[in-house]
C-alpha atoms as a PDB file:
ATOM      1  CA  UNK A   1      77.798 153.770 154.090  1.00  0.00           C
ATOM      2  CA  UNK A   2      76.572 150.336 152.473  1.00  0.00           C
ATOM      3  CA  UNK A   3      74.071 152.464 150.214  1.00  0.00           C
ATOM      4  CA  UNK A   4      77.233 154.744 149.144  1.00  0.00           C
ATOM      5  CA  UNK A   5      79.353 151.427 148.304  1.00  0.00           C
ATOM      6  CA  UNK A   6      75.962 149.471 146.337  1.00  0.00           C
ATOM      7  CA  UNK A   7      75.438 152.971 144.508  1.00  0.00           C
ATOM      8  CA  UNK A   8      79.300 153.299 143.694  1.00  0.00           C
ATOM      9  CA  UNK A   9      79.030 149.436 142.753  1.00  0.00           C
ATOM     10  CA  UNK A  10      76.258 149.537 140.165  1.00  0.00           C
ATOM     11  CA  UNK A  11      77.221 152.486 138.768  1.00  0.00           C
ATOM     12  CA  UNK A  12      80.449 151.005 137.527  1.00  0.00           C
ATOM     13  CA  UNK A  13      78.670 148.089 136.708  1.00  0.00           C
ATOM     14  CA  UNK A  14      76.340 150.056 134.210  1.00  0.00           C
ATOM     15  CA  UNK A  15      79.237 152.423 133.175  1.00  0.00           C
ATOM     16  CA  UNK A  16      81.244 148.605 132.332  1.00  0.00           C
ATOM     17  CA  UNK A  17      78.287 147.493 130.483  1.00  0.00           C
ATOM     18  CA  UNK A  18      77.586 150.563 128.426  1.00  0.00           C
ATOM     19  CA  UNK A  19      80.882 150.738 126.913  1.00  0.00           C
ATOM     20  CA  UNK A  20      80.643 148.067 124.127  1.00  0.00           C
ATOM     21  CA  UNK A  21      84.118 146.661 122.896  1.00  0.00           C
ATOM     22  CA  UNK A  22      84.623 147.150 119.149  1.00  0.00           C
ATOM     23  CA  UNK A  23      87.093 144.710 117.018  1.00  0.00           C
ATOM     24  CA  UNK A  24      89.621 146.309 114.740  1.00  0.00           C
ATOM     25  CA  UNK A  25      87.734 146.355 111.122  1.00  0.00           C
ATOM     26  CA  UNK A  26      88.676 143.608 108.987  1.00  0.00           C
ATOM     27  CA  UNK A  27      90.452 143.978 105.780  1.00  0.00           C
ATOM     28  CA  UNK A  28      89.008 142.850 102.752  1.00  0.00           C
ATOM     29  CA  UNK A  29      90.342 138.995 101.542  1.00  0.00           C
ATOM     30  CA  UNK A  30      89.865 139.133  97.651  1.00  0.00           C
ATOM     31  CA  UNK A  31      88.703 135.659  96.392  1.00  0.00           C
ATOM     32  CA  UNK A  32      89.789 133.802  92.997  1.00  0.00           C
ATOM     33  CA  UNK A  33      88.060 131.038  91.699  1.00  0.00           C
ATOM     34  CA  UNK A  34      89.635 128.568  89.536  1.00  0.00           C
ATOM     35  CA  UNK A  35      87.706 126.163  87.217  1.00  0.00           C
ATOM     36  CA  UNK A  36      88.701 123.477  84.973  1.00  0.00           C
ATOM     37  CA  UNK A  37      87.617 120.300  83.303  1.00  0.00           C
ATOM     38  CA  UNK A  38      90.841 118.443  84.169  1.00  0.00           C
ATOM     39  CA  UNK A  39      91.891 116.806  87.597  1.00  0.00           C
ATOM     40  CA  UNK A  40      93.712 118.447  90.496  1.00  0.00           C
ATOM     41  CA  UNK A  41      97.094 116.446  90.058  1.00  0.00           C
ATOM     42  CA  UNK A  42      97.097 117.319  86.729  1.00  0.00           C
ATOM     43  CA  UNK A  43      96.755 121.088  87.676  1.00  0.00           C
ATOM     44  CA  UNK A  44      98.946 120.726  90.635  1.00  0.00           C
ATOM     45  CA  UNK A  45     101.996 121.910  88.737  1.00  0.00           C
ATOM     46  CA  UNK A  46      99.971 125.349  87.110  1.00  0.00           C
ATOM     47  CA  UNK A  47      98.222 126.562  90.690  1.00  0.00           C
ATOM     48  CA  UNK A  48     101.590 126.155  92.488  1.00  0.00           C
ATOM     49  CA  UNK A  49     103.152 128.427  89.376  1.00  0.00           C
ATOM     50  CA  UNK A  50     100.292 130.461  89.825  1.00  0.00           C
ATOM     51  CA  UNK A  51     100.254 130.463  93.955  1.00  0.00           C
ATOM     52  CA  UNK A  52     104.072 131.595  93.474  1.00  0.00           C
ATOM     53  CA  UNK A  53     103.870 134.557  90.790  1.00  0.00           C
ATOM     54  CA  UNK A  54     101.281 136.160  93.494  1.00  0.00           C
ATOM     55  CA  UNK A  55     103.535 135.828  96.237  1.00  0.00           C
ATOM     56  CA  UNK A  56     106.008 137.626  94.202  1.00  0.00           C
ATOM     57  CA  UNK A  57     103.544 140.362  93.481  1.00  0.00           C
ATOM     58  CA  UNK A  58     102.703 140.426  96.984  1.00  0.00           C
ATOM     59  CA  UNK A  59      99.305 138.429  97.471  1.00  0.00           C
ATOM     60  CA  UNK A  60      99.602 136.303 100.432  1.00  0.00           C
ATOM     61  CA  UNK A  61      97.379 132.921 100.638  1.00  0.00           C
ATOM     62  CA  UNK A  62      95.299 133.242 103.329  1.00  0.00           C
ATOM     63  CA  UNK A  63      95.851 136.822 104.473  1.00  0.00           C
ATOM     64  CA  UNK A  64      94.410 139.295 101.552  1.00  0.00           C
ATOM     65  CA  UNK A  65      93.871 136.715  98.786  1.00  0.00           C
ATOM     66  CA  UNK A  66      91.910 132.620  98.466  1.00  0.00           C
ATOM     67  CA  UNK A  67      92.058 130.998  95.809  1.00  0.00           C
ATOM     68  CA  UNK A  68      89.189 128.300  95.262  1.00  0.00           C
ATOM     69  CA  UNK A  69      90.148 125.857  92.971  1.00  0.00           C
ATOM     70  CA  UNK A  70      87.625 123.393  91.882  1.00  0.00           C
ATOM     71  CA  UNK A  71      88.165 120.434  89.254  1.00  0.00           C
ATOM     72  CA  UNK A  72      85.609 118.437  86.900  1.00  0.00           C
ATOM     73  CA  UNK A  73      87.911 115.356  87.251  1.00  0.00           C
ATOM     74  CA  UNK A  74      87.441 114.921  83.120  1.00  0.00           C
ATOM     75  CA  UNK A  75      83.554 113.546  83.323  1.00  0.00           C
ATOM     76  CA  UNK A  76      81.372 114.864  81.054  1.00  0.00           C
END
């Protein structure tokens, strides 16, 4: 009886292990990059334009588009 219940035992223990658990595939998160010479309060005004016309066309920040915005802060 005891070898029937530690046979029945790890069997579902290697049957548990063998199936692996697979995540839902990701979707693809399209990247912008934004570059200019000028500094970010300056821009502030044009990326939050920008940031809104997407939303209207249906890119959401954060779920299926980033936007990277870097700034040269005027130095030369």
């Amino acid at each position: 009886m005891n070898q029937k219940l530690i046979s029945a035992a790890l069997g579902a223990i290697f049957l548990a292990l063998s199936m692996s658990a697979e995540a839902q595939p990701t979707r693809k998160v399209f990247r912008i990059g934004f570059l200019d010479g000028s500094t970010a309060s300056g821009m502030a005004g044009v990326l939050d334009a920008f940031r809104q016309e997407l939303n209207r066309l249906g890119w959401t920040e954060g779920k299926n588009i980033t936007i990277d915005a870097r700034f040269g802060e005027q130095k030369k």
